[in-house]
Protein backbone atom coordinates (compact mmCIF):
# COMPACT_ATOMS: atom_id res chain seq x y z
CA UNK A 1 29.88 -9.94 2.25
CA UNK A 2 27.97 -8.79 -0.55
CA UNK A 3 27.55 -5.02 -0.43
CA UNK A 4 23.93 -4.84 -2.20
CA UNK A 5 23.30 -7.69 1.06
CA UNK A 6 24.91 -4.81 3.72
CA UNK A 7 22.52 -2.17 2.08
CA UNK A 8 19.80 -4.04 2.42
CA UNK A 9 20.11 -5.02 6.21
CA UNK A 10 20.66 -0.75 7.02
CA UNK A 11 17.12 -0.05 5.22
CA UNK A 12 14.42 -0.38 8.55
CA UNK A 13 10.91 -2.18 7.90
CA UNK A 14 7.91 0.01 8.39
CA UNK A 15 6.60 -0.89 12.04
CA UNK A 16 3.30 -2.17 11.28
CA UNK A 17 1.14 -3.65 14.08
CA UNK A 18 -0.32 -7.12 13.60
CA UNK A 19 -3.10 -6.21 15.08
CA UNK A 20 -5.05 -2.77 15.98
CA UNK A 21 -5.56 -2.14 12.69
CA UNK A 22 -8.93 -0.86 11.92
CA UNK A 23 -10.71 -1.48 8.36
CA UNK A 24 -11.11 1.51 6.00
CA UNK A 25 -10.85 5.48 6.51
CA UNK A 26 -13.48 7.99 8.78
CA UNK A 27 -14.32 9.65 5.27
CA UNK A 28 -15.50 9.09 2.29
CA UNK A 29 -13.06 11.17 0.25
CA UNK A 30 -9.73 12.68 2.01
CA UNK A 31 -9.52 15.45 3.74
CA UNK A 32 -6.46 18.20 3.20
CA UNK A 33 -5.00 18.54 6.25
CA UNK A 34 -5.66 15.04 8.11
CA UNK A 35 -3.91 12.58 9.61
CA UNK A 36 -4.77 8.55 9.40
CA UNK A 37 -3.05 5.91 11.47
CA UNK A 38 -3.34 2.36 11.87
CA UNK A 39 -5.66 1.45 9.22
CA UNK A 40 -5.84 -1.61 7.16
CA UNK A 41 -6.80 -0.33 3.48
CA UNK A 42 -7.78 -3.53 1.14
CA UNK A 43 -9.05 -3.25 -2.56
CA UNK A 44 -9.93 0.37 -1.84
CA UNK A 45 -10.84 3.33 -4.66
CA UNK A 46 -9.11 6.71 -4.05
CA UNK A 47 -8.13 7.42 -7.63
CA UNK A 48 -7.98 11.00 -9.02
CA UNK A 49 -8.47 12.09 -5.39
CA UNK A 50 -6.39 15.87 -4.37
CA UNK A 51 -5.20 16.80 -1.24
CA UNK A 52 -2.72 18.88 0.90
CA UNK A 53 -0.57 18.36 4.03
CA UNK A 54 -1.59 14.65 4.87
CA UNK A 55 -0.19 12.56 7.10
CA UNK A 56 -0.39 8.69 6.63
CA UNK A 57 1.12 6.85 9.58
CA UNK A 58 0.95 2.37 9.92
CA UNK A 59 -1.24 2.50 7.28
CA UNK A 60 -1.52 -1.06 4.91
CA UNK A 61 -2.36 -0.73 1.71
CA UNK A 62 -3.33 -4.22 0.01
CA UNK A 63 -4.66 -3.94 -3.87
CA UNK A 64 -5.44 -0.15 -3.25
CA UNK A 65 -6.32 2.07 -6.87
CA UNK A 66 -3.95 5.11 -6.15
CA UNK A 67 -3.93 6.01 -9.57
CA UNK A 68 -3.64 9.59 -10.65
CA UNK A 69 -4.05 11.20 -6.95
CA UNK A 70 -2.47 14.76 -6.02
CA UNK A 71 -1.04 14.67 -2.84
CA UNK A 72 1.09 17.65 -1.89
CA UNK A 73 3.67 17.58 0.79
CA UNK A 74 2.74 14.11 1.82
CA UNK A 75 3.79 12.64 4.70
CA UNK A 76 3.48 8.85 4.96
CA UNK A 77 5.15 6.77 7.84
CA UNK A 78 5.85 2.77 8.64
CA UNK A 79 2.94 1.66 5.81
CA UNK A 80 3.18 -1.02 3.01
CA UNK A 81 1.96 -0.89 -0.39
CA UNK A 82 1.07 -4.09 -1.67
CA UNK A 83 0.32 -4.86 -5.22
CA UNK A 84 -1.71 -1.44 -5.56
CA UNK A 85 -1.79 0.71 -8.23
CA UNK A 86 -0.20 3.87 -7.84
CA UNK A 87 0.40 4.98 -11.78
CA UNK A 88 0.46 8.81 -12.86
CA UNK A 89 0.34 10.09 -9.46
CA UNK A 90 1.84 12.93 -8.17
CA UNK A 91 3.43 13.56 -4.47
CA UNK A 92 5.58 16.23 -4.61
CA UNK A 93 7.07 17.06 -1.71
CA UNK A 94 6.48 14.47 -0.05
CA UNK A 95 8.59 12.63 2.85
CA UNK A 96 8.53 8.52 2.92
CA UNK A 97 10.28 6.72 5.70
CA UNK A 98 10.08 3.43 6.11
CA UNK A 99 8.29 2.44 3.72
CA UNK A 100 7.61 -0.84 1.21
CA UNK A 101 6.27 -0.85 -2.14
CA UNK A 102 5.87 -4.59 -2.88
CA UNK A 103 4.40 -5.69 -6.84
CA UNK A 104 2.70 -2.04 -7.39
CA UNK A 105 2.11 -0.37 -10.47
CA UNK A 106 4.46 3.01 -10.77
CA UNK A 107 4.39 3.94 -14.47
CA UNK A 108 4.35 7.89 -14.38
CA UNK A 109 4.73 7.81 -10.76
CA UNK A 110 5.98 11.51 -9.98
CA UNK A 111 7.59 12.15 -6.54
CA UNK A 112 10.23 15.54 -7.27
CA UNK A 113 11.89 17.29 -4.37
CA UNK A 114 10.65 14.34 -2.23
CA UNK A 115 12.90 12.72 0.59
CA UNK A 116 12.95 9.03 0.55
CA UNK A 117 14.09 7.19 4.10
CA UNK A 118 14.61 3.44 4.58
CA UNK A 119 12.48 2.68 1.61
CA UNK A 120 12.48 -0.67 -0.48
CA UNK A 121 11.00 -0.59 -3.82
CA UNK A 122 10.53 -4.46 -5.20
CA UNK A 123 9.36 -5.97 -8.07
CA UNK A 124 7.43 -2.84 -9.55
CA UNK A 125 6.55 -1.65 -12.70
CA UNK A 126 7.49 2.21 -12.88
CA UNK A 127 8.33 3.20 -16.49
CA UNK A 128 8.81 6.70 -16.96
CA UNK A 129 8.49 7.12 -12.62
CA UNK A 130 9.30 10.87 -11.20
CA UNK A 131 12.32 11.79 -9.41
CA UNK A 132 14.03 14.49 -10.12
CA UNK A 133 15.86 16.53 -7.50
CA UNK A 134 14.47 14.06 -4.42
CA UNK A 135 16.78 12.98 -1.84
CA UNK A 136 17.17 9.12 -0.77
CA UNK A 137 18.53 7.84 2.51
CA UNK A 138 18.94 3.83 3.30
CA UNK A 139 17.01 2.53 -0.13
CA UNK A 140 16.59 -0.14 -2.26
CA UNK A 141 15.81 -1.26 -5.44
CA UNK A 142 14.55 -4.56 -6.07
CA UNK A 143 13.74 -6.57 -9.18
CA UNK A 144 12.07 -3.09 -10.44
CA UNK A 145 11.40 -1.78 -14.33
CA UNK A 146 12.19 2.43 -14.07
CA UNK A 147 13.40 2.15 -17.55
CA UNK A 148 13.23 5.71 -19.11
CA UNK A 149 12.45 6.89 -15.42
CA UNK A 150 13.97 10.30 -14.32
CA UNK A 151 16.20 10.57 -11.49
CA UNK A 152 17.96 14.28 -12.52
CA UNK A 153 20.06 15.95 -9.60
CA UNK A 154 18.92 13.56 -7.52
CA UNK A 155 20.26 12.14 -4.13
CA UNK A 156 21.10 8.71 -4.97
CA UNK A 157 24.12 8.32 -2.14
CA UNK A 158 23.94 4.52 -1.10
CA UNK A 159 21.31 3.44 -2.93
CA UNK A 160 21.18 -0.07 -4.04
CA UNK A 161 19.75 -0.42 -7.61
CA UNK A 162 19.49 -5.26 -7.63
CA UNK A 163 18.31 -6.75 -10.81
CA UNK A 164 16.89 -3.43 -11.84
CA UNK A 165 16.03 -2.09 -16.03
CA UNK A 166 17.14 1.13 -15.80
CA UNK A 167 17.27 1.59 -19.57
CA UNK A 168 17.14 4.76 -20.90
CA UNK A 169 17.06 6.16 -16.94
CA UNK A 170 18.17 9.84 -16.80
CA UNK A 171 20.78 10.04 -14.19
CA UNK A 172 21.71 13.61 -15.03
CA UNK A 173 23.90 15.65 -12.07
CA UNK A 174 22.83 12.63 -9.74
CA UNK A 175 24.91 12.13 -7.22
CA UNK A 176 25.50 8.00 -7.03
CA UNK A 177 28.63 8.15 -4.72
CA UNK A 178 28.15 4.40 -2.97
CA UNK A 179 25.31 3.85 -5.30
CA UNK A 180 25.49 -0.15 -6.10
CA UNK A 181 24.50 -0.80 -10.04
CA UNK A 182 25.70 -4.45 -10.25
CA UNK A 183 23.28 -6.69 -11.91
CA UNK A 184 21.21 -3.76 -13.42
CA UNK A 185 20.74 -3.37 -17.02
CA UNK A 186 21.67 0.24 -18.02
CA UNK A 187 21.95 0.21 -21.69
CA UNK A 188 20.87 3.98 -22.95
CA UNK A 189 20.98 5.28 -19.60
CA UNK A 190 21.95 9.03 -19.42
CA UNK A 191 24.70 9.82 -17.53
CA UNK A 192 27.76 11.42 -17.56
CA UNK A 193 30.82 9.58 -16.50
CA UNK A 194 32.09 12.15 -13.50
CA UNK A 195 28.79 11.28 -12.07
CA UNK A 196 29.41 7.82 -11.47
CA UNK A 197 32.02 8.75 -9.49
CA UNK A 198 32.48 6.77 -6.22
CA UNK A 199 29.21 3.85 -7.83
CA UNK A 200 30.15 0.48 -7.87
CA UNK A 201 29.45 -1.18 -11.25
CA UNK A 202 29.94 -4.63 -13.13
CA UNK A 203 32.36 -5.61 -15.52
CA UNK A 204 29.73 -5.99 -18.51
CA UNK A 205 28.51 -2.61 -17.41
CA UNK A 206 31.81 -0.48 -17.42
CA UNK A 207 32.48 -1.73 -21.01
CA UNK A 208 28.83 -1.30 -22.42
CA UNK A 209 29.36 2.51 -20.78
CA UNK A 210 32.90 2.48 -22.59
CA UNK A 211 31.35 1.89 -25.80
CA UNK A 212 28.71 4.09 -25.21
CA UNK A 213 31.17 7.02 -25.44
CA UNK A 214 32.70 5.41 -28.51
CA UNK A 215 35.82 4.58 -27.39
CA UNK A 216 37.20 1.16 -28.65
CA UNK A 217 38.78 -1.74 -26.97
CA UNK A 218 41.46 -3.37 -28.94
């Protein structure tokens, strides 16, 4: 069996109701401090919004504007993000578990010294996205553009990077010990090699990173 196929069965799906889900949020603009569960949030404006210690629990998201919100130590359970735009915002902080982030819009997304649990990132756009020093736990990377994205010191144990551009990607003092990179393109991406330690990679990939450190095959 494929291994990026295994990894992908251990990640859980958020458990969203298909029904009891009531339209909108209580208040106008969030509240620090609050928790919101099992709401259905479609084409909805919280851009450039701030805000502590939330708590976002079966929440959908569907064409949400996300962009440049501050949420600190965010805490957002069993939701879906669907094709909403989440660019330049920051969560750090912040604990995801079972979560999906289906078609969204990530560029600049910043998420540092965040934990990341049974989370599947697909087909986004998230040049330049966040990550530095976060943990992640059962997740997967789908179809997904983090070219020049930062992932330094972070926790990437397991995580399945399918059909990715990781170009350019700082992968610094990550740890990527079961990480799966097959498929990916990785040309430019910063790493050095005692890091990759215990990854599984492709053929074309080990001998672009070969050449990368100017050694020659004769």
């Amino acid at each position: 069996m494929n291994k990026s196929k295994t990894t992908a069965k251990s990640i859980k799906q958020p458990r969203l109701p298909r029904h009891e889900l009531e339209k909108g949020l209580p208040d106008a603009l969030i509240q620090d401090r609050s928790d919101y569960s099992l709401r259905w949030l479609s084409q909805a404006d919280f851009s450039d919004q701030n805000a502590t210690g939330l708590v976002f629990d079966q929440i959908l998201f569907e064409h949400c504007n996300l962009s440049r919100v501050h949420f600190q130590r965010f805490h957002v359970l069993d939701s879906r993000f669907l094709q909403c735009d989440l660019a330049n915002i920051q969560w750090p902080e912040s604990n995801l578990t079972r979560i999906e982030l289906l078609d969204c819009h990530l560029t600049g997304f910043q998420s540092s010294e965040s934990l990341f649990h049974d989370v599947l990132f697909k087909d986004c756009q998230g040049h330049f996205a966040q990550f530095a020093l976060s943990k992640f736990r059962s997740v997967r990377f789908e179809s997904c553009d983090f070219s020049d994205a930062n992932f330094f010191q972070a926790d990437l144990t397991g995580v399945a990077f399918i059909d990715c551009d990781l170009q350019r990607a700082d992968f610094t003092g990550a740890k990527l010990t079961g990480a799966d990179l097959r498929g990916s393109r990785i040309d430019g991406m910063r790493v050095a090699p005692q890091d990759l330690k215990g990854a599984t990679i492709d053929q074309a990939q080990a001998l672009m990173l070969i050449q990368s450190m100017g050694i020659t095959i004769a």
